[in-house]
PDB file of N, CA and C in Angstrom:
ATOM      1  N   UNK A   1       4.955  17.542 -28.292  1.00  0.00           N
ATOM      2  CA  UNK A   1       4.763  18.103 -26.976  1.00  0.00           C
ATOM      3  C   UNK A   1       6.085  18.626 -26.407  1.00  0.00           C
ATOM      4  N   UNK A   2       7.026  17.440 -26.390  1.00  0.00           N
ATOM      5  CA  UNK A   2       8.663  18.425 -26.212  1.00  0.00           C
ATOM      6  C   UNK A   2       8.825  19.640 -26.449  1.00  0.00           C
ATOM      7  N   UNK A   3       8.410  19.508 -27.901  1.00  0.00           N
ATOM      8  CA  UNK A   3       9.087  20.982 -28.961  1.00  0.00           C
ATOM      9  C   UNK A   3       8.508  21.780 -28.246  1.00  0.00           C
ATOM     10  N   UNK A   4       7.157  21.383 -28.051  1.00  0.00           N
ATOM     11  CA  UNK A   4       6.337  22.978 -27.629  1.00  0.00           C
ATOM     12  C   UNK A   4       6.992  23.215 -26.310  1.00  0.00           C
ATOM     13  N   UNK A   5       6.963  22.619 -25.102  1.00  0.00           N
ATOM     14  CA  UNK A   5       7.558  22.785 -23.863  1.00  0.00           C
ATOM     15  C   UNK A   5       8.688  23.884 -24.182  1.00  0.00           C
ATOM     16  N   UNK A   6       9.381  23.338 -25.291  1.00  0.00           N
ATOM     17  CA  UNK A   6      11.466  24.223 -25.244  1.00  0.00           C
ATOM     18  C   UNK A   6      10.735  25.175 -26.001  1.00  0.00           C
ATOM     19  N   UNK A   7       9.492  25.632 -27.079  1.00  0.00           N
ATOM     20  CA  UNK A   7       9.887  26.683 -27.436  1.00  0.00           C
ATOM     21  C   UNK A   7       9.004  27.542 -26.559  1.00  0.00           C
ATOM     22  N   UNK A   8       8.263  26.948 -25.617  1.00  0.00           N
ATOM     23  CA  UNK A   8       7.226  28.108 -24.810  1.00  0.00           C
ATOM     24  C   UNK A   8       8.502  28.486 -23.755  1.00  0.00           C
ATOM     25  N   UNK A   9       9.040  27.902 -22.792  1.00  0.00           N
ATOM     26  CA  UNK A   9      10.285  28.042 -21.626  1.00  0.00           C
ATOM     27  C   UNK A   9      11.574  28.243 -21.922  1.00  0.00           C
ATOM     28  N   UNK A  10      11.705  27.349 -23.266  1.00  0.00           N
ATOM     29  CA  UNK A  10      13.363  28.077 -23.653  1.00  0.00           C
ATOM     30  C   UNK A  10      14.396  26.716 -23.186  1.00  0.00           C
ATOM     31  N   UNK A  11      13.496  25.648 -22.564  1.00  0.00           N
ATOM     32  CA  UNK A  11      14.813  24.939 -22.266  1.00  0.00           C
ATOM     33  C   UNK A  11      13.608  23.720 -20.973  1.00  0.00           C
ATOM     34  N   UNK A  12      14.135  22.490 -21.028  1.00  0.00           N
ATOM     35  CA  UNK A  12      13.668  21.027 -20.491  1.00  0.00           C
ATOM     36  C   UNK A  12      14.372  20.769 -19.376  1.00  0.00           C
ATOM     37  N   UNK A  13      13.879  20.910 -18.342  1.00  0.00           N
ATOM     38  CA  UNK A  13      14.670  19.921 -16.897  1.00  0.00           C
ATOM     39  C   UNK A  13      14.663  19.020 -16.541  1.00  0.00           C
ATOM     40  N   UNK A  14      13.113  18.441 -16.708  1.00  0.00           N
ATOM     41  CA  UNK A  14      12.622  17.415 -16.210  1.00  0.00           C
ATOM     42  C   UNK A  14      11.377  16.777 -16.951  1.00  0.00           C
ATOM     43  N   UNK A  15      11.754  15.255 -16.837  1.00  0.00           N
ATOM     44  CA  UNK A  15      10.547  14.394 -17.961  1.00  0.00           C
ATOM     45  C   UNK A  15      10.100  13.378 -16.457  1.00  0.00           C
ATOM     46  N   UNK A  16       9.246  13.514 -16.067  1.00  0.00           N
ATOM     47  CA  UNK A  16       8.522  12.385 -15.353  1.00  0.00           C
ATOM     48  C   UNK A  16       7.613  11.422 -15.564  1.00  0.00           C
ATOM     49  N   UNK A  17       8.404  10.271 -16.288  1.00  0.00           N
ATOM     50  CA  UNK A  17       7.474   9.383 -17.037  1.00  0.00           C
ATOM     51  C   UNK A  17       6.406   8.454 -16.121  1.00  0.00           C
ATOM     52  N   UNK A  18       5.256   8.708 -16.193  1.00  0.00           N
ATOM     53  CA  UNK A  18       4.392   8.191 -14.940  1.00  0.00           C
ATOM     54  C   UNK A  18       2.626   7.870 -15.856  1.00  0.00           C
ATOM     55  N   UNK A  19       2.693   6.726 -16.112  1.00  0.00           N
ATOM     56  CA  UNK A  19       1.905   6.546 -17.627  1.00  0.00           C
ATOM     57  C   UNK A  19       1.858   4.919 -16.686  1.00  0.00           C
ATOM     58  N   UNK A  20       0.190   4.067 -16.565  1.00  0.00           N
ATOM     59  CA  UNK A  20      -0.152   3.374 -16.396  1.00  0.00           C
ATOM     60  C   UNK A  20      -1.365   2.542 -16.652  1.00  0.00           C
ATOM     61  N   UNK A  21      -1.402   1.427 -17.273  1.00  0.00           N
ATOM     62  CA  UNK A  21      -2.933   1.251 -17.522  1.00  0.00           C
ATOM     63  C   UNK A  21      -2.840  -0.615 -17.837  1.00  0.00           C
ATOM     64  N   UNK A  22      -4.261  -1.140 -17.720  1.00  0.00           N
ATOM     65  CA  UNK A  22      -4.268  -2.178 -17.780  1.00  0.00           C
ATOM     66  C   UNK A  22      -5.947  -2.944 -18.153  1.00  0.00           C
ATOM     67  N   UNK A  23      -5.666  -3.944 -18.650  1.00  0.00           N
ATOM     68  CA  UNK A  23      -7.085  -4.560 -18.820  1.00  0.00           C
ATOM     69  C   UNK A  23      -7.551  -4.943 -18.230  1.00  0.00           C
ATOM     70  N   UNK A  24      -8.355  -4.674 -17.372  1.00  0.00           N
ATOM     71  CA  UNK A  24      -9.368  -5.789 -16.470  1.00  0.00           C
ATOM     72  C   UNK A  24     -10.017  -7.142 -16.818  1.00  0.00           C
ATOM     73  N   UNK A  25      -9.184  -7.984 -17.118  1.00  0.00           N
ATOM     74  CA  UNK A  25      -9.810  -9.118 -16.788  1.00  0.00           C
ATOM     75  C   UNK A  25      -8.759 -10.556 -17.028  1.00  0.00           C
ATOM     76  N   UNK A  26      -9.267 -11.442 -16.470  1.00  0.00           N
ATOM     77  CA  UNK A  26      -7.845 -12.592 -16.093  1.00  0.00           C
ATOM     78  C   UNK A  26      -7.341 -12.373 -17.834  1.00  0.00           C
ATOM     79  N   UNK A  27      -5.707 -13.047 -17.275  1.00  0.00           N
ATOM     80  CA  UNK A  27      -4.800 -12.974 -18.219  1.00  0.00           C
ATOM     81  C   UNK A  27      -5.078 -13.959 -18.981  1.00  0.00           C
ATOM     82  N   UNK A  28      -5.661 -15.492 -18.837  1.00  0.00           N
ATOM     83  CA  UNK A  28      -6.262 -16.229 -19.726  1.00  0.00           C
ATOM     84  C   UNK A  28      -7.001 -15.534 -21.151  1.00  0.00           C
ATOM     85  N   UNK A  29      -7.858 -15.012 -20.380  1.00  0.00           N
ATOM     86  CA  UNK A  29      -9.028 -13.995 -21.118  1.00  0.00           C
ATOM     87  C   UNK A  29      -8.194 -12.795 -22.134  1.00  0.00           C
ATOM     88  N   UNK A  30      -6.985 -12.436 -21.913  1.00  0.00           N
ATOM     89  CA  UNK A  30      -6.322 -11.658 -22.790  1.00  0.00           C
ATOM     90  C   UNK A  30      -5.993 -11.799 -24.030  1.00  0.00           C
ATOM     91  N   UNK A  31      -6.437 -11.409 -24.920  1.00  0.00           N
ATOM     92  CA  UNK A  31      -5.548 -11.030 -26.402  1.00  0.00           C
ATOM     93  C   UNK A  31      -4.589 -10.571 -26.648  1.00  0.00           C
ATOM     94  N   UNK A  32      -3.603 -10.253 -27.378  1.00  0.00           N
ATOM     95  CA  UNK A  32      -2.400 -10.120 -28.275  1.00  0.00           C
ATOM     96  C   UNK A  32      -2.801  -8.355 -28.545  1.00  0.00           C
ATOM     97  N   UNK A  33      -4.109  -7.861 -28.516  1.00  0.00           N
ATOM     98  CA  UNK A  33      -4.827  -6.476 -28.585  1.00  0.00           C
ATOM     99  C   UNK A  33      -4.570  -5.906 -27.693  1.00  0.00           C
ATOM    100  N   UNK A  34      -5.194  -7.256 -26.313  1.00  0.00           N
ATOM    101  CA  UNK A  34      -5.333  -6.006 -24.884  1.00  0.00           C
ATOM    102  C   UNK A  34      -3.741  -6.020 -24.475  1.00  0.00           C
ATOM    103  N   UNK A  35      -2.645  -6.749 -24.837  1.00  0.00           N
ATOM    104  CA  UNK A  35      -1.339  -7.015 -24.504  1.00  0.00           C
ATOM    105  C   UNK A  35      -0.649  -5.845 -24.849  1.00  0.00           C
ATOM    106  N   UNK A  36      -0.978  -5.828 -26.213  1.00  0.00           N
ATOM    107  CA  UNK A  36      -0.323  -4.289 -26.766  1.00  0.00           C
ATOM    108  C   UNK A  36      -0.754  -3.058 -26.494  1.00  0.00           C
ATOM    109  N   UNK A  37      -2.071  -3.255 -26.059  1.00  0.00           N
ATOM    110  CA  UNK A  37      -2.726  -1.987 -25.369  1.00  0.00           C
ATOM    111  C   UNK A  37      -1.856  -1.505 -24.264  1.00  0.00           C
ATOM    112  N   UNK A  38      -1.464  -2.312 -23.506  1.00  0.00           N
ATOM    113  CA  UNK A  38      -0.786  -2.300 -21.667  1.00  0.00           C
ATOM    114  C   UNK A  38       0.284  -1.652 -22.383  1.00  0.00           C
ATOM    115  N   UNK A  39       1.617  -2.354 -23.093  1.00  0.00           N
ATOM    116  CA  UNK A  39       2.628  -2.374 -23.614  1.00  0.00           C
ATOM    117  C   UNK A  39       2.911  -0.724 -24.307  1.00  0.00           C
ATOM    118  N   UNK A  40       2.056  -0.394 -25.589  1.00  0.00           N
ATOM    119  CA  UNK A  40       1.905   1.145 -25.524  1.00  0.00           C
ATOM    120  C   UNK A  40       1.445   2.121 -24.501  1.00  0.00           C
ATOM    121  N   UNK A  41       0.389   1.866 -23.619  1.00  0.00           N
ATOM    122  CA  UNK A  41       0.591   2.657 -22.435  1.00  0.00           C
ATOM    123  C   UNK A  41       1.154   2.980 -21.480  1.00  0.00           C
ATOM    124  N   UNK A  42       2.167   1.193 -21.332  1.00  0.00           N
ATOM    125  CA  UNK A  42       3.207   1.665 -19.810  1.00  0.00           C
ATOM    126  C   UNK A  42       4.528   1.791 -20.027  1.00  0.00           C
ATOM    127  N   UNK A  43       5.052   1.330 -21.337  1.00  0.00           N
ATOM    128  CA  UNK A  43       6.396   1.078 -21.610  1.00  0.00           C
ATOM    129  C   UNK A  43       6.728   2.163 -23.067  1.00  0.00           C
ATOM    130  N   UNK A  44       5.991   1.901 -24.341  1.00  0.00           N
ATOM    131  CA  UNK A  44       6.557   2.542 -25.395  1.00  0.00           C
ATOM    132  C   UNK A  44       6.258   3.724 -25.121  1.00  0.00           C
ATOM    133  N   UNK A  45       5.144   4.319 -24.685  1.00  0.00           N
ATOM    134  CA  UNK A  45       4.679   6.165 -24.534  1.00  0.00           C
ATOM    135  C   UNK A  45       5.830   6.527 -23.523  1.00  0.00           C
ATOM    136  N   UNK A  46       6.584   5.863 -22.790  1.00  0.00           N
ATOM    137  CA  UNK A  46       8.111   6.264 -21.889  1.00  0.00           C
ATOM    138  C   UNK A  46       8.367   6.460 -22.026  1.00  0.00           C
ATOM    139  N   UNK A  47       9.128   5.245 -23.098  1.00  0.00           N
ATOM    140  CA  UNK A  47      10.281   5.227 -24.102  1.00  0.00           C
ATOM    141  C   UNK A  47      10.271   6.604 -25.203  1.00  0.00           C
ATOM    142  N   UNK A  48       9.159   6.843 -25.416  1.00  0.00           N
ATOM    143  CA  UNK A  48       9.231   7.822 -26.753  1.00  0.00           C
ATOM    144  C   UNK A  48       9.554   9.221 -26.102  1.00  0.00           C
ATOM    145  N   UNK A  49       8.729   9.793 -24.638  1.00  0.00           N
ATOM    146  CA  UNK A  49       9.178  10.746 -24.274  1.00  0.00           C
ATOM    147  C   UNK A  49      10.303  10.733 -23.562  1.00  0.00           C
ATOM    148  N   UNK A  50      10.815   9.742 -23.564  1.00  0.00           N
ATOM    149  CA  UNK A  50      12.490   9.927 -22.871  1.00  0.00           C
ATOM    150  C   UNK A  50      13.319  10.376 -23.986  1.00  0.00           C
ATOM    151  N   UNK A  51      13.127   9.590 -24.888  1.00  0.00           N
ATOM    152  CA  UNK A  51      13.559   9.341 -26.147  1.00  0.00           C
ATOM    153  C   UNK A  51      14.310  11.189 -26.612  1.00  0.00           C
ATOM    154  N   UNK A  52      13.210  11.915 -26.757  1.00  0.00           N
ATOM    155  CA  UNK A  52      12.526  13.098 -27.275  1.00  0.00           C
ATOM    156  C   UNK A  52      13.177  14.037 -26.212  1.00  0.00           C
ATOM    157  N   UNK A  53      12.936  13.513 -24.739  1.00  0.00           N
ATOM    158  CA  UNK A  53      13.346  14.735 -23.670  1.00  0.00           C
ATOM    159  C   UNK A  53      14.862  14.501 -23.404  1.00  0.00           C
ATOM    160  N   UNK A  54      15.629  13.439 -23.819  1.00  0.00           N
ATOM    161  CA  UNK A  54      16.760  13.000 -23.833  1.00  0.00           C
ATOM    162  C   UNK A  54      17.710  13.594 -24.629  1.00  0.00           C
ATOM    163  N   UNK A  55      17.094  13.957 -26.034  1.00  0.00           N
ATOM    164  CA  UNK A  55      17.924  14.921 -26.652  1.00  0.00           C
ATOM    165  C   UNK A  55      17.723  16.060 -26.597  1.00  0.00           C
ATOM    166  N   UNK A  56      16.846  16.584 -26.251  1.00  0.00           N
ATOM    167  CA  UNK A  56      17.045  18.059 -26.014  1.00  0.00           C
ATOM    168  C   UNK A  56      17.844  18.218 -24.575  1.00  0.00           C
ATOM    169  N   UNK A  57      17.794  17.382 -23.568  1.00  0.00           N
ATOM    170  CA  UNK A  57      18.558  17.320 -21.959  1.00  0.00           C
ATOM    171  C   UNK A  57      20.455  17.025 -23.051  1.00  0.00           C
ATOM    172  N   UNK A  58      20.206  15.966 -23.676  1.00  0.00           N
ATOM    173  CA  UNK A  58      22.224  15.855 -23.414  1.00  0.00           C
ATOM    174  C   UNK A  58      22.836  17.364 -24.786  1.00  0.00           C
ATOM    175  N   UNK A  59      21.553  17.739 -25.807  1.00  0.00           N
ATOM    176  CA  UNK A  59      22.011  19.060 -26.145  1.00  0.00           C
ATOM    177  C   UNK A  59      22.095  19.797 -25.111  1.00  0.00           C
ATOM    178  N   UNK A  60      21.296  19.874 -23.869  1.00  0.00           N
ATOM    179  CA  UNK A  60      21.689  21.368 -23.444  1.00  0.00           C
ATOM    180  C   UNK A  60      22.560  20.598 -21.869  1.00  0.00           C
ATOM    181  N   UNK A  61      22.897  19.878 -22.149  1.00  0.00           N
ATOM    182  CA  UNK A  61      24.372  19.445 -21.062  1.00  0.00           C
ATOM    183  C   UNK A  61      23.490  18.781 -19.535  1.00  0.00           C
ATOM    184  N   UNK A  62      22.430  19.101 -19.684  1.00  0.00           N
ATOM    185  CA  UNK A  62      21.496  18.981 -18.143  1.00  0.00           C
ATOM    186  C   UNK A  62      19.905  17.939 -18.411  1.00  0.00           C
ATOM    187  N   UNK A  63      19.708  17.118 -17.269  1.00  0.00           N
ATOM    188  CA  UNK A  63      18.035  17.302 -17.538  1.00  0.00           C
ATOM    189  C   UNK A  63      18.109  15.800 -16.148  1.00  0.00           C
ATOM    190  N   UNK A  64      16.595  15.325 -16.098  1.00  0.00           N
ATOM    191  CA  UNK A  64      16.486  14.641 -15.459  1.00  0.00           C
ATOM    192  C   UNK A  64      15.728  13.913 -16.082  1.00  0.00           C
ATOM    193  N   UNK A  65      15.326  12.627 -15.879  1.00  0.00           N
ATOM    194  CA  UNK A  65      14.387  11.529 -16.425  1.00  0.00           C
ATOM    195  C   UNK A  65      13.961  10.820 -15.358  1.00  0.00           C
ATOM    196  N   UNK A  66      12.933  10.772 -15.190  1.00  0.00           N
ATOM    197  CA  UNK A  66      12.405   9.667 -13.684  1.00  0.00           C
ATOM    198  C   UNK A  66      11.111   9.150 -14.215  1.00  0.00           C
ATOM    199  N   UNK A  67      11.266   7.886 -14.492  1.00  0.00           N
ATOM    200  CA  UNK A  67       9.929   6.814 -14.418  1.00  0.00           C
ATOM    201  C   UNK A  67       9.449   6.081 -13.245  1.00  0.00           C
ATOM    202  N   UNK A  68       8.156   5.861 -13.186  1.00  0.00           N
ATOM    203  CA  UNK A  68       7.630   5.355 -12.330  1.00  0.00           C
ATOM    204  C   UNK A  68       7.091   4.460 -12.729  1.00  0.00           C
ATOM    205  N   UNK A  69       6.958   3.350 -11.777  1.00  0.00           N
ATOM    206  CA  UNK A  69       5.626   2.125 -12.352  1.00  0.00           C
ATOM    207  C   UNK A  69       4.298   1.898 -11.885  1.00  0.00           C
ATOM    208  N   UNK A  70       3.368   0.989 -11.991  1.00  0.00           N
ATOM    209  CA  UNK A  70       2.632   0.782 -11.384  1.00  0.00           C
ATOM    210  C   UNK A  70       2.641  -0.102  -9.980  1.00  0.00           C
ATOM    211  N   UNK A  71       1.656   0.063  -9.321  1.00  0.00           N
ATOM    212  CA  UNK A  71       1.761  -0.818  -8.111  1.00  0.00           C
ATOM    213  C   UNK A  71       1.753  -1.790  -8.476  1.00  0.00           C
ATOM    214  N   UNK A  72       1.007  -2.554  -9.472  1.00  0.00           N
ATOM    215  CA  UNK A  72       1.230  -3.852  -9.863  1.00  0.00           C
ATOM    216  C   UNK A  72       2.353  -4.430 -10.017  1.00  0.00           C
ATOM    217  N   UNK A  73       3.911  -3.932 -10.229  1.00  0.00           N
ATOM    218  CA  UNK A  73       4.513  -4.007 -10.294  1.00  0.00           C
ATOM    219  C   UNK A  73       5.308  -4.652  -9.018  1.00  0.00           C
ATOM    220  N   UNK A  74       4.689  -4.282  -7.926  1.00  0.00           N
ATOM    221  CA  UNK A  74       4.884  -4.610  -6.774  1.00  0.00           C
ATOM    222  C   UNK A  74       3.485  -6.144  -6.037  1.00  0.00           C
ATOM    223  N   UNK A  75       2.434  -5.664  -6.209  1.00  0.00           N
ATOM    224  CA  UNK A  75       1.649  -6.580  -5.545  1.00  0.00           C
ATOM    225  C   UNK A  75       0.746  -7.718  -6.915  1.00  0.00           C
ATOM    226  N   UNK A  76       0.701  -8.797  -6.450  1.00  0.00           N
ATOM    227  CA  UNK A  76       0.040  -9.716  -7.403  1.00  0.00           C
ATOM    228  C   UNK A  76      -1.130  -9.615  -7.043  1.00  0.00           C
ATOM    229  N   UNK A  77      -2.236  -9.945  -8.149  1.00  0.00           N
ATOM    230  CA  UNK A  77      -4.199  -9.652  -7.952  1.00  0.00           C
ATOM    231  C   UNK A  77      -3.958 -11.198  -8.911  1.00  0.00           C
ATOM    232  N   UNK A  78      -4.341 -12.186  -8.103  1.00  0.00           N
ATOM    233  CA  UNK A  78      -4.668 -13.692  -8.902  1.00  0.00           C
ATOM    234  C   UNK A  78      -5.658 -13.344 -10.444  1.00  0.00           C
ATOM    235  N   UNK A  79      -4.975 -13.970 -11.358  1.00  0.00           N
ATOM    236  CA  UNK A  79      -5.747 -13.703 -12.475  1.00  0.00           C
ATOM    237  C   UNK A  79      -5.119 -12.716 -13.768  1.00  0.00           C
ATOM    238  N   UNK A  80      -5.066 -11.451 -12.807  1.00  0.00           N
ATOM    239  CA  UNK A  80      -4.499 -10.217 -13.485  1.00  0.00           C
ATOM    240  C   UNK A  80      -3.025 -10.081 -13.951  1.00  0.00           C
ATOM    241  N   UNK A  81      -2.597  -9.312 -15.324  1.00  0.00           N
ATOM    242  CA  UNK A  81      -1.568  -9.251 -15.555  1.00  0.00           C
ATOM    243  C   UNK A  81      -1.915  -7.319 -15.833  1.00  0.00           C
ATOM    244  N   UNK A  82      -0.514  -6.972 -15.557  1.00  0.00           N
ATOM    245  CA  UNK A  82      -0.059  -5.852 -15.314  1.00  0.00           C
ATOM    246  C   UNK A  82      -1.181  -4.834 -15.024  1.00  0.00           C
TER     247      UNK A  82
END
C-alpha cells in the first residue's frame, strides 16, 4: 500500500496510524486467539505501516507519523480487556 501511495503522488507526508478492535466478551472468557486478534489489529498493523512509511519519510528527509488509540485506553468497562 506504501509503494502504491509514492508511486501514484511521487512522495509520503503523512501515516496516521488509527487501527482499533477488540473482543467482546470478559477477559476471563479470552483465548490466546482472541489476544492475538486485538494485538495484530491495534499494535502490529502500526508497527508495520510505520515501519514501511518511515523509510520512505527519513529517505526523503520529511514525513509525519501520528498514532492514535482507542478509548479504552482511557476508560475501564468491568470485565473487558482492550
Amino acid at each position: 500500500m506504501i509503494a502504491g501511495i509514492v508511486a501514484r503522488h511521487g512522495r509520503l507526508d503523512i501515516l496516521v496510524a488509527n487501527a482499533a478492535g477488540t473482543v467482546r466478551k470478559p477477559a476471563l472468557e479470552q483465548d490466546d486467539e482472541d489476544w492475538a486478534r486485538v494485538i495484530e489489529a491495534c499494535l502490529t498493523s502500526a508497527f508495520r505501516m510505520a515501519r514501511e512509511a518511515g523509510r520512505i519519510m527519513a529517505a526523503a528527509g520529511y514525513g509525519r507519523i501520528i498514532f492514535t488509540s482507542s478509548i479504552n485506553a482511557m476508560v475501564v468497562r468491568p470485565g473487558m480487556v482492550g
